[in-house]
N, C-alpha and C. Protein backbone atom coordinates (compact mmCIF):
# COMPACT_ATOMS: atom_id res chain seq x y z
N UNK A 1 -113.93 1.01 262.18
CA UNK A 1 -112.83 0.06 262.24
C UNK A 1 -112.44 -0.11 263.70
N UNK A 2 -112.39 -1.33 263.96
CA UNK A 2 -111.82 -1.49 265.53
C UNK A 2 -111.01 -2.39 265.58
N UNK A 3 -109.80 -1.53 266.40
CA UNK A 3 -108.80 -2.98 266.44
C UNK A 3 -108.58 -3.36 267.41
N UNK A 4 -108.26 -5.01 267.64
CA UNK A 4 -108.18 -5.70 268.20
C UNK A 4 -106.67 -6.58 267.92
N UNK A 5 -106.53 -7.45 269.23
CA UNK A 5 -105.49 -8.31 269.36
C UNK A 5 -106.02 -9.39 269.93
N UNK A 6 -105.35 -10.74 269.52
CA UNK A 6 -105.72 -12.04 270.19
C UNK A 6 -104.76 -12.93 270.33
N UNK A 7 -104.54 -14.22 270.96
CA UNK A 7 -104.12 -15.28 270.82
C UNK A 7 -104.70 -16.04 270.44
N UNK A 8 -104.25 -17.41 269.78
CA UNK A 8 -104.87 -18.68 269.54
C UNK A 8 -103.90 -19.79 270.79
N UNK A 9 -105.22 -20.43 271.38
CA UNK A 9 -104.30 -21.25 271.85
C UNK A 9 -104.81 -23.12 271.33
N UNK A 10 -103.97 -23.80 271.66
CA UNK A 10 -104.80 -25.13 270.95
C UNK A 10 -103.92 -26.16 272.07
N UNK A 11 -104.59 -27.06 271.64
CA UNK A 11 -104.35 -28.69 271.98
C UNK A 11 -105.22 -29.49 271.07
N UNK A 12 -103.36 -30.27 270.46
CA UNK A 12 -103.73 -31.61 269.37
C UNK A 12 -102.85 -32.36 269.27
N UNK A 13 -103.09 -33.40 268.88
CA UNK A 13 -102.54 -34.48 268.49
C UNK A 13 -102.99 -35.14 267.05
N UNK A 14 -101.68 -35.36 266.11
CA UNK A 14 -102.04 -36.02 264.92
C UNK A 14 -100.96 -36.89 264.81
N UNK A 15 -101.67 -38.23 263.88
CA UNK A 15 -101.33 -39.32 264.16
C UNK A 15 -101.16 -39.77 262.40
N UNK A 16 -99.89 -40.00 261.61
CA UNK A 16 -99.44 -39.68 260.60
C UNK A 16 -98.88 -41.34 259.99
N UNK A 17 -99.57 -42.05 259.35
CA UNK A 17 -98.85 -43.15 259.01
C UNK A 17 -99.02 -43.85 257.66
N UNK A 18 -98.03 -44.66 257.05
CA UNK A 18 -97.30 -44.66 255.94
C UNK A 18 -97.91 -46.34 255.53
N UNK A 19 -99.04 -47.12 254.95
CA UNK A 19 -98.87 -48.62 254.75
C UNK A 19 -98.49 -49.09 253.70
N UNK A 20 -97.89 -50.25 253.60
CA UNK A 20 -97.54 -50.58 252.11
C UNK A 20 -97.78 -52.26 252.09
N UNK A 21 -99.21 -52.26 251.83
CA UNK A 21 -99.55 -53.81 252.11
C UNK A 21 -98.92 -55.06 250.88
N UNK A 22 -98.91 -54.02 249.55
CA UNK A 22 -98.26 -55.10 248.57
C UNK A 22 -98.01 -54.11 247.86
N UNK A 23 -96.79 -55.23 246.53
CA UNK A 23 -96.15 -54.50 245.95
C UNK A 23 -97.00 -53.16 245.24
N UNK A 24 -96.50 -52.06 244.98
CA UNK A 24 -96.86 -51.36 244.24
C UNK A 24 -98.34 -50.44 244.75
N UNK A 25 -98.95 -50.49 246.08
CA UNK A 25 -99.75 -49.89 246.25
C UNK A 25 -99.12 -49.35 248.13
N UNK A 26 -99.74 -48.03 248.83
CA UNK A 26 -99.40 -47.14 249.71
C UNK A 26 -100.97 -47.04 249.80
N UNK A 27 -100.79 -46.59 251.16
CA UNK A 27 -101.71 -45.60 252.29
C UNK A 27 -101.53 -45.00 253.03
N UNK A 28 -101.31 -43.58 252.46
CA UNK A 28 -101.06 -42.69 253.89
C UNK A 28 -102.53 -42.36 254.48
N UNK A 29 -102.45 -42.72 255.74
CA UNK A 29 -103.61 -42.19 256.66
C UNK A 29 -103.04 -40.98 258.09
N UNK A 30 -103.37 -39.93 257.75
CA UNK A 30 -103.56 -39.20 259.00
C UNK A 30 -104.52 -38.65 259.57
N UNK A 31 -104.45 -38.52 260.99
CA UNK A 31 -106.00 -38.45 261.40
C UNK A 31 -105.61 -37.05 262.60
N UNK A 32 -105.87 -36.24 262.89
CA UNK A 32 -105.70 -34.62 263.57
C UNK A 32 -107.18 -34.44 264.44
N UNK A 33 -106.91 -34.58 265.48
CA UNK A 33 -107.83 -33.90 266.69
C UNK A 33 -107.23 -32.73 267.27
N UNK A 34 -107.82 -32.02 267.82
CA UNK A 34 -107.40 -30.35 267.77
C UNK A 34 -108.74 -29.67 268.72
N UNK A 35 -108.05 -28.73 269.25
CA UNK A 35 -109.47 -27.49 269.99
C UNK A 35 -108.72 -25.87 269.87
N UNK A 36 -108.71 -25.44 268.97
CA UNK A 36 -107.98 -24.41 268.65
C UNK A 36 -108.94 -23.28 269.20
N UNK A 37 -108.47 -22.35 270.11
CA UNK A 37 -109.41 -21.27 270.71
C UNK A 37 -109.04 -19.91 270.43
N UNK A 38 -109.67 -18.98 270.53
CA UNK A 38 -109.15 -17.68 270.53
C UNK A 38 -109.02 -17.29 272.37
N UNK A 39 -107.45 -16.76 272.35
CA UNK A 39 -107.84 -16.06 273.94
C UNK A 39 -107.42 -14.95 273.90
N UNK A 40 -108.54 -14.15 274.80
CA UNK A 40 -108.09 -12.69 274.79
C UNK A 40 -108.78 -11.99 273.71
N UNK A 41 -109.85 -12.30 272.91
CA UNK A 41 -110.04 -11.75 271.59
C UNK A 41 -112.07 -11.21 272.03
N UNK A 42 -111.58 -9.53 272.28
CA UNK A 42 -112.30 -8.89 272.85
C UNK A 42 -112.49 -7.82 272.46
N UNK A 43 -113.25 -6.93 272.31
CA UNK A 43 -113.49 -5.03 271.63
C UNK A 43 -114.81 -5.00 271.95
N UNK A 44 -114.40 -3.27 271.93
CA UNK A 44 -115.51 -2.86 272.20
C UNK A 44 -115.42 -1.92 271.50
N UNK A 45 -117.13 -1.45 270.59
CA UNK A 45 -117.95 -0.86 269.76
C UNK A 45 -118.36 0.41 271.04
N UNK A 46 -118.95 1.42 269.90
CA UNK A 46 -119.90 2.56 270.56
C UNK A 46 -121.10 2.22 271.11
N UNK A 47 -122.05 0.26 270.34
CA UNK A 47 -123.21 0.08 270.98
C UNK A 47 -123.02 -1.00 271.51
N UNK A 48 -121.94 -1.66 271.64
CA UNK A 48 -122.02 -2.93 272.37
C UNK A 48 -120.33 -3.43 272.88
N UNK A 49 -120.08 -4.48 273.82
CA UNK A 49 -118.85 -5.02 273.96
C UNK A 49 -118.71 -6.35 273.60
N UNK A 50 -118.03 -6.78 272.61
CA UNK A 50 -118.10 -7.94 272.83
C UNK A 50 -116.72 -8.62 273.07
N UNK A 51 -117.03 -10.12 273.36
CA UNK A 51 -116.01 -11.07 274.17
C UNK A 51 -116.06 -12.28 273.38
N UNK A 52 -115.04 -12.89 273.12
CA UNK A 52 -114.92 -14.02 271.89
C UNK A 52 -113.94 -15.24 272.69
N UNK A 53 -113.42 -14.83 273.62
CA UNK A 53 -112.46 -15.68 274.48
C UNK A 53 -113.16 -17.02 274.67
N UNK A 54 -112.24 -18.11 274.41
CA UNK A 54 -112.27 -19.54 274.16
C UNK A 54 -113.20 -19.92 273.40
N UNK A 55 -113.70 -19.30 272.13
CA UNK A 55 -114.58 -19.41 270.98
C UNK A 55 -113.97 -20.82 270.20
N UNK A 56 -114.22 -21.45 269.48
CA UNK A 56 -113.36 -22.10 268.68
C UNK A 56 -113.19 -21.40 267.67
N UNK A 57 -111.91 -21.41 267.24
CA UNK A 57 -111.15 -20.61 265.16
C UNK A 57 -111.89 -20.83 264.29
N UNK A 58 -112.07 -19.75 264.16
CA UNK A 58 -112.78 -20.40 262.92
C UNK A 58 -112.31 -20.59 261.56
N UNK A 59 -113.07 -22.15 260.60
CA UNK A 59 -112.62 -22.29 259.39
C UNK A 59 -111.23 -23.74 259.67
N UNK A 60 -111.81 -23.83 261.34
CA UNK A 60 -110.63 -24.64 261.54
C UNK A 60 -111.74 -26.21 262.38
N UNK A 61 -111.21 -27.37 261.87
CA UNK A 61 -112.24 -28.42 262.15
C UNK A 61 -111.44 -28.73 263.44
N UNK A 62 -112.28 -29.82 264.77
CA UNK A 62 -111.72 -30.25 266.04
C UNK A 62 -111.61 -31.65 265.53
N UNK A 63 -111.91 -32.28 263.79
CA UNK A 63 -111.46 -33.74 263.84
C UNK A 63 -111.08 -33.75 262.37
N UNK A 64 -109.90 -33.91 261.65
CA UNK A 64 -109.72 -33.73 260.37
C UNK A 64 -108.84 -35.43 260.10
N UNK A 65 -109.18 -36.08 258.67
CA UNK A 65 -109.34 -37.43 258.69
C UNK A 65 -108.43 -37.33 257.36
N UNK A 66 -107.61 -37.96 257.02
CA UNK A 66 -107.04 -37.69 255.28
C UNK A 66 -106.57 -39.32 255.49
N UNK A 67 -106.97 -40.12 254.03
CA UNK A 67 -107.18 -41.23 253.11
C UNK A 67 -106.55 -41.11 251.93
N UNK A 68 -105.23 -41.46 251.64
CA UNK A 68 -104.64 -41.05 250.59
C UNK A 68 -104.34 -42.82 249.61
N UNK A 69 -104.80 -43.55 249.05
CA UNK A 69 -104.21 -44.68 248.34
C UNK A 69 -103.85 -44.40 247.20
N UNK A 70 -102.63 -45.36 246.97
CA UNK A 70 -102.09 -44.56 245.50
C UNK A 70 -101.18 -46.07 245.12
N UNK A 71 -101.57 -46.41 243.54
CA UNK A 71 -101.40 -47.78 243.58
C UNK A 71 -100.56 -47.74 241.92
N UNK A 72 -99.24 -48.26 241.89
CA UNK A 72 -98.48 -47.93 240.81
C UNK A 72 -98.16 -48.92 240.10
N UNK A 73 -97.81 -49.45 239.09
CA UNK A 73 -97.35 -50.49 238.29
C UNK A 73 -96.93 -49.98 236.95
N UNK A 74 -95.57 -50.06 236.68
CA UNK A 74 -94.93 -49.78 235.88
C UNK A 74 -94.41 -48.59 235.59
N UNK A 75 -95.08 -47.52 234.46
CA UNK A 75 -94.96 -46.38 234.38
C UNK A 75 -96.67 -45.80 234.43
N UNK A 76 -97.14 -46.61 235.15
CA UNK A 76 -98.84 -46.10 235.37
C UNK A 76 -99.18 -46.44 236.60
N UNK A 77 -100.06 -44.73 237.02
CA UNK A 77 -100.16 -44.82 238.35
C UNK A 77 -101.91 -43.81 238.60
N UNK A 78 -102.02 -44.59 239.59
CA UNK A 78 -103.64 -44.23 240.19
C UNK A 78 -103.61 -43.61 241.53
N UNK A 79 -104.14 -42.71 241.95
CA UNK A 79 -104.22 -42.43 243.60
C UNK A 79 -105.47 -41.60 243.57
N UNK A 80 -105.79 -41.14 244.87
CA UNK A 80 -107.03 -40.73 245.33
C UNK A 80 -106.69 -40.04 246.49
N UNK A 81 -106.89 -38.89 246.83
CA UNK A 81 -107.23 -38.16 248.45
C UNK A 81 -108.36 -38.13 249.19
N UNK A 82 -108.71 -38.79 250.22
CA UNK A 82 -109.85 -38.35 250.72
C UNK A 82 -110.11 -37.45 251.99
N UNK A 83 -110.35 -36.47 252.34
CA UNK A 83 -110.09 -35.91 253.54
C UNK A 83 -111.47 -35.40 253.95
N UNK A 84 -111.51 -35.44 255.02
CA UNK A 84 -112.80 -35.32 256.10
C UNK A 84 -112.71 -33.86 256.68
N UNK A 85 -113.07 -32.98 257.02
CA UNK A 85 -113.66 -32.01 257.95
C UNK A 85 -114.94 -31.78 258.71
N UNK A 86 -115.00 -32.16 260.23
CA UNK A 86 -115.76 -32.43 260.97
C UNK A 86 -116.64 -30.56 261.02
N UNK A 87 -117.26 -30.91 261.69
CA UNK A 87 -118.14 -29.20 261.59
C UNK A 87 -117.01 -28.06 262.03
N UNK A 88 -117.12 -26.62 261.31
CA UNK A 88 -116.17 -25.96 261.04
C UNK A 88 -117.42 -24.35 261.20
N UNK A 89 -116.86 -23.82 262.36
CA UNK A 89 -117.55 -22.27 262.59
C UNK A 89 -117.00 -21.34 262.17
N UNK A 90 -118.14 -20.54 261.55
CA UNK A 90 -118.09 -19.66 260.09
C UNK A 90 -118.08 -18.38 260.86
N UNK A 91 -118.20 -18.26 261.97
CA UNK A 91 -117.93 -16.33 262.30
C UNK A 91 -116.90 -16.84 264.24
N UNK A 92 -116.81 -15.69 264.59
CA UNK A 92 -115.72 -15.80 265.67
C UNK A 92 -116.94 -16.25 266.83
N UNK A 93 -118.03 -15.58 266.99
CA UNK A 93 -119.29 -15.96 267.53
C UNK A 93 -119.45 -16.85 268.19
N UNK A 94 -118.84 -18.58 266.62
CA UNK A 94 -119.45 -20.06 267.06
C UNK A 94 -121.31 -19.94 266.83
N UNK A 95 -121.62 -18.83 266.46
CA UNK A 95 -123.41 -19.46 266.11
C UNK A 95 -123.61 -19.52 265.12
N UNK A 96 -122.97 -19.72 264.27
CA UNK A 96 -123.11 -19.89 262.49
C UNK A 96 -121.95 -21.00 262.44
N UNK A 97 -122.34 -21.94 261.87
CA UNK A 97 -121.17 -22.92 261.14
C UNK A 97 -121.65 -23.90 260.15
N UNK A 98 -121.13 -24.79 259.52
CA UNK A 98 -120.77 -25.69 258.49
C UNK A 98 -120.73 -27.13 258.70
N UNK A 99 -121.64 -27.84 258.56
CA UNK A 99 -121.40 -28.98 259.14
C UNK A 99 -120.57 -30.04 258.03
N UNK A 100 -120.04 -31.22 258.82
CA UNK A 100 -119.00 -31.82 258.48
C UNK A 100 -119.06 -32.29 256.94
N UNK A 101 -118.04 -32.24 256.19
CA UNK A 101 -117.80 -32.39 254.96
C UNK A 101 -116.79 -33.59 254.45
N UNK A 102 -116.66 -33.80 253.04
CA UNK A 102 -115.51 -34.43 252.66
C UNK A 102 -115.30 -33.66 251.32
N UNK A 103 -113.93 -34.01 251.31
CA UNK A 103 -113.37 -33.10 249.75
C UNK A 103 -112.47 -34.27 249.24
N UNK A 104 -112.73 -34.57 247.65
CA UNK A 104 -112.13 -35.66 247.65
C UNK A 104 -111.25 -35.03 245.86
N UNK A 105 -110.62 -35.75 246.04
CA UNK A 105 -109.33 -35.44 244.28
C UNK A 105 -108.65 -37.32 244.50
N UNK A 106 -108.37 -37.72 242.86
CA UNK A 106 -108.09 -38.19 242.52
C UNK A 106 -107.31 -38.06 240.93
N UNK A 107 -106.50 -39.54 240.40
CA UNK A 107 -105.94 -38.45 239.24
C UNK A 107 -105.19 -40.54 238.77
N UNK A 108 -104.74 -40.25 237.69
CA UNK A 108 -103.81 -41.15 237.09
C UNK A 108 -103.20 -40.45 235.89
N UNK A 109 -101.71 -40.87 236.45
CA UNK A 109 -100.70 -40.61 235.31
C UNK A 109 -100.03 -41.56 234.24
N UNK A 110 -99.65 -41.56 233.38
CA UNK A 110 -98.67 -42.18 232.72
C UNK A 110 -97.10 -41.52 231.94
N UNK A 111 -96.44 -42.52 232.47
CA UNK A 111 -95.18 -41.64 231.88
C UNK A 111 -94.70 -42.16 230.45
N UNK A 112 -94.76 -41.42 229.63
CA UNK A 112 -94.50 -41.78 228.77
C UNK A 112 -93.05 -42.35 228.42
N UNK A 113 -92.30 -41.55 228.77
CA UNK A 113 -90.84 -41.88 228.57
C UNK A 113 -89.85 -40.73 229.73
N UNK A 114 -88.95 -40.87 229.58
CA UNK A 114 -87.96 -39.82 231.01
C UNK A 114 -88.13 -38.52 230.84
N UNK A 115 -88.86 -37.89 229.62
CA UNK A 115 -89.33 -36.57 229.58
C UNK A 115 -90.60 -36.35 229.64
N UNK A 116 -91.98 -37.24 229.76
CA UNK A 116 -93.23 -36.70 229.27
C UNK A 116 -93.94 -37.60 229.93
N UNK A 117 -94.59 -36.94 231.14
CA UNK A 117 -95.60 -37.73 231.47
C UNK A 117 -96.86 -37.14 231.45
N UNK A 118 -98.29 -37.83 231.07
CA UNK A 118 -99.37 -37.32 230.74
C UNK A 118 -99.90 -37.41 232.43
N UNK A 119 -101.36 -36.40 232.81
CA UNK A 119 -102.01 -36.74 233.58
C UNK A 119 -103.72 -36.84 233.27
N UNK A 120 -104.07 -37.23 234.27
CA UNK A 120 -105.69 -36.54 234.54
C UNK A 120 -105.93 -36.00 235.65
N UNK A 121 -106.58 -35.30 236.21
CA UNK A 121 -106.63 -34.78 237.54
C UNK A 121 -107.95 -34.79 237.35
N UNK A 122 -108.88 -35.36 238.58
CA UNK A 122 -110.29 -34.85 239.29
C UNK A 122 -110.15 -34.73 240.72
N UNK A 123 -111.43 -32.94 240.29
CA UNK A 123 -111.78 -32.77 241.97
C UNK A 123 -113.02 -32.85 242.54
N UNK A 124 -113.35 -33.33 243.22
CA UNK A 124 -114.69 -33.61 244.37
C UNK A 124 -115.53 -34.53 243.32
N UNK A 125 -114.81 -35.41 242.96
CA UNK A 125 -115.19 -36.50 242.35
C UNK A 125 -116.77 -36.82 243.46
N UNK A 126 -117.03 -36.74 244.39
CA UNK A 126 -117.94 -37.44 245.11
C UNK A 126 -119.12 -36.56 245.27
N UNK A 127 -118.86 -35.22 244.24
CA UNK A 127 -120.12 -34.07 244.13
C UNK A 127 -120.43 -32.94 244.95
N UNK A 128 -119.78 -33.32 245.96
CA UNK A 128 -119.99 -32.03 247.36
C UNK A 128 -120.56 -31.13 247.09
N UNK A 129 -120.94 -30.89 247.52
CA UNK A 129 -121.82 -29.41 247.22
C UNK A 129 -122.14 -28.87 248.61
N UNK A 130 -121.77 -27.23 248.67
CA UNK A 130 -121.67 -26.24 250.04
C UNK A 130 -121.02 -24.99 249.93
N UNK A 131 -121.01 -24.43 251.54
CA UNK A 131 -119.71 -23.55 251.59
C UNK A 131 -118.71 -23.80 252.27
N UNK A 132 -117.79 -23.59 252.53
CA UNK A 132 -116.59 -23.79 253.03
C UNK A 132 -115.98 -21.88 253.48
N UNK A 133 -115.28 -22.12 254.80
CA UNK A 133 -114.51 -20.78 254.91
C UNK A 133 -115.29 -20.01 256.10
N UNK A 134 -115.41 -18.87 255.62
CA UNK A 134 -116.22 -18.03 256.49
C UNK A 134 -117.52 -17.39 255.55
N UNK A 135 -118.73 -16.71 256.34
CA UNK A 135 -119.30 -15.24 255.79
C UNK A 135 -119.23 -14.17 256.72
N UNK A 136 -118.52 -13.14 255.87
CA UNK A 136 -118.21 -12.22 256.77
C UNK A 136 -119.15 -11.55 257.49
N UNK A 137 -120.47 -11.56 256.76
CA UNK A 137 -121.17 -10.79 257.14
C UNK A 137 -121.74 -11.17 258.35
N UNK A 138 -121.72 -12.28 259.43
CA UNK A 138 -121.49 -13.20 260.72
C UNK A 138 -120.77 -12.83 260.97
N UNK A 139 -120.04 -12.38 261.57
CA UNK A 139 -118.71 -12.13 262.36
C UNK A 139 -119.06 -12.12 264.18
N UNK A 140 -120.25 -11.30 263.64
CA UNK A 140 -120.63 -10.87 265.05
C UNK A 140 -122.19 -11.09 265.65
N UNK A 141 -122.33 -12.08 264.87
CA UNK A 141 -123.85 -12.72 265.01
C UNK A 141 -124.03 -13.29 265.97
N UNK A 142 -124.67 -13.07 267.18
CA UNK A 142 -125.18 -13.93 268.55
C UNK A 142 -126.20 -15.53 268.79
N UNK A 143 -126.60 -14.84 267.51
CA UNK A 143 -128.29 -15.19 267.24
C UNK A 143 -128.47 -15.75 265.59
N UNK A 144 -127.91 -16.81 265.35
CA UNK A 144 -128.00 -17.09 263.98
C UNK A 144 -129.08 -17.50 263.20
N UNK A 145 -130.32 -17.81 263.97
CA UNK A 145 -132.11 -18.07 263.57
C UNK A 145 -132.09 -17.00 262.56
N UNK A 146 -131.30 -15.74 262.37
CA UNK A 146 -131.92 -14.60 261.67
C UNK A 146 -131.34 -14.71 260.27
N UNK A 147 -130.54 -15.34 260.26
CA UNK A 147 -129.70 -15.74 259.35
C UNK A 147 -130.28 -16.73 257.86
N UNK A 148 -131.41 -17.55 258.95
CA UNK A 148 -132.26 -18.51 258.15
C UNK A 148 -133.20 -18.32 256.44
N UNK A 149 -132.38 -18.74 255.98
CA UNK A 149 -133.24 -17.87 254.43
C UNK A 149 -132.87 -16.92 254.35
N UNK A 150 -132.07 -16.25 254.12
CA UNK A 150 -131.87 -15.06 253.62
C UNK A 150 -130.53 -15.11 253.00
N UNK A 151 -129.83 -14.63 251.80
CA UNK A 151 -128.80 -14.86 250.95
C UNK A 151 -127.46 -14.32 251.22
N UNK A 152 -126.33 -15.55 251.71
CA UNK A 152 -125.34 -14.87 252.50
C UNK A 152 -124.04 -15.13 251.10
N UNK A 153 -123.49 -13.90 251.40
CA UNK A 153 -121.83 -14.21 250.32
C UNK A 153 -120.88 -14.87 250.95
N UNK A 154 -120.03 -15.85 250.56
CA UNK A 154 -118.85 -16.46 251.51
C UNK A 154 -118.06 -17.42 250.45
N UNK A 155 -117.64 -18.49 250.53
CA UNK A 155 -116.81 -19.03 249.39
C UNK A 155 -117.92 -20.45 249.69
N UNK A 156 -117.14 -21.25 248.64
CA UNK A 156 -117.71 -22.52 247.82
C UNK A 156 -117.16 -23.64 247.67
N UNK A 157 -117.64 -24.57 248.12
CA UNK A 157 -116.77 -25.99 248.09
C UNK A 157 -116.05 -26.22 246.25
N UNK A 158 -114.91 -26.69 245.76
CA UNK A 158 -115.00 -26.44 243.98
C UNK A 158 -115.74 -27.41 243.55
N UNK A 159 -115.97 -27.23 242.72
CA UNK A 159 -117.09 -27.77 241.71
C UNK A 159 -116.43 -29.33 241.24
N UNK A 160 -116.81 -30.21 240.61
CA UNK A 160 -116.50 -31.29 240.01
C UNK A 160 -115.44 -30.83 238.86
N UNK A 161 -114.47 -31.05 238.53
CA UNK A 161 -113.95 -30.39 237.71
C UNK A 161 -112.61 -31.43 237.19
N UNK A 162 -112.38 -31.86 235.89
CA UNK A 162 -111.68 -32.89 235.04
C UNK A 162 -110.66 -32.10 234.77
N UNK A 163 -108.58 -31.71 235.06
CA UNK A 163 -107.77 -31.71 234.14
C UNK A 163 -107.19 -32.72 233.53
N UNK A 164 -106.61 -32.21 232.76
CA UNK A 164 -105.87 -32.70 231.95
C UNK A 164 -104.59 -32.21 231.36
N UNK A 165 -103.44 -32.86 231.62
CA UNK A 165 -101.60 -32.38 231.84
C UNK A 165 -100.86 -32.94 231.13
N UNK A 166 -99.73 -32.21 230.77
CA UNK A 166 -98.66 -33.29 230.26
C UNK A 166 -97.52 -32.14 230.93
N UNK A 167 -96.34 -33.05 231.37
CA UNK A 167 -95.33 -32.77 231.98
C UNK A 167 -94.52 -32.47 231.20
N UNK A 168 -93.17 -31.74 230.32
CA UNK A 168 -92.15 -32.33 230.09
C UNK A 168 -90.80 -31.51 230.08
């Protein structure tokens, strides 16, 4: 076990806005550029030292994109999320990462009356398929060629997956 201390330092700007072109339908669009670094994030082992300073975070994207339309009439309503993650590094390293993704959910409700509204919920309606997150077992990988084919544990983009709700 070795412990360590770090900072994160960053520079970003996100840009957050609200449209409402006609009755009954919205678009929120925000869009996040970012360079989130580690500083100072350094140890040293019995066979080696290593140095991680101004690495990029990992699990954290430098361009993130979100598409939200959501279009209502009456007591029935439709919307959709779409959000982007540009390539995203899977150990502190930076030689293992994830290239850019989308994760998408959508859903329509109806209200039945002032107590009961039904839903549907879907996620990754658009199929994605990957990993997302980290593998730990990278942490400290220099050299990620070794990595190639061989079976790593880490998490999972979710699956396509249909609910179904009622509120009341």
């Amino acid at each position: 076990m070795v412990a360590n201390t770090y900072k994160i330092k960053t520079f970003g700007w996100t840009t957050d806005a609200m449209f409402h072109p006609f009755k009954g339908f919205q678009l929120h669009t925000r869009i996040t550029l970012q360079s989130p670094k580690y500083g100072g994030y350094s140890f040293d082992t019995s066979w080696k030292s290593y140095s991680f300073k101004d690495m990029i975070v990992t699990k954290t994207s430098k361009f993130l994109l979100e598409l939200d339309p959501r279009y209502s009439v009456g007591p029935f309503a439709v919307w959709a999320n779409f959000r982007y993650y540009s390539k995203q590094y899977v150990n502190v390293g930076n030689s293992v990462f994830f290239k850019g993704r989308w994760a998408t959910f959508g859903g329509m409700s109806y209200n039945v009356n002032k107590n009961l509204t039904l839903s549907a919920n879907v996620t990754n309606f658009l199929g994605q398929t990957g990993a997302q997150g980290t593998i730990p077992s990278s942490d400290t990988v220099e050299d990620a060629s070794g990595l190639d084919g061989t079976v790593l544990a880490g998490n999972y983009i979710l699956p396509f997956q249909i609910m179904f709700s009622a509120q009341i």
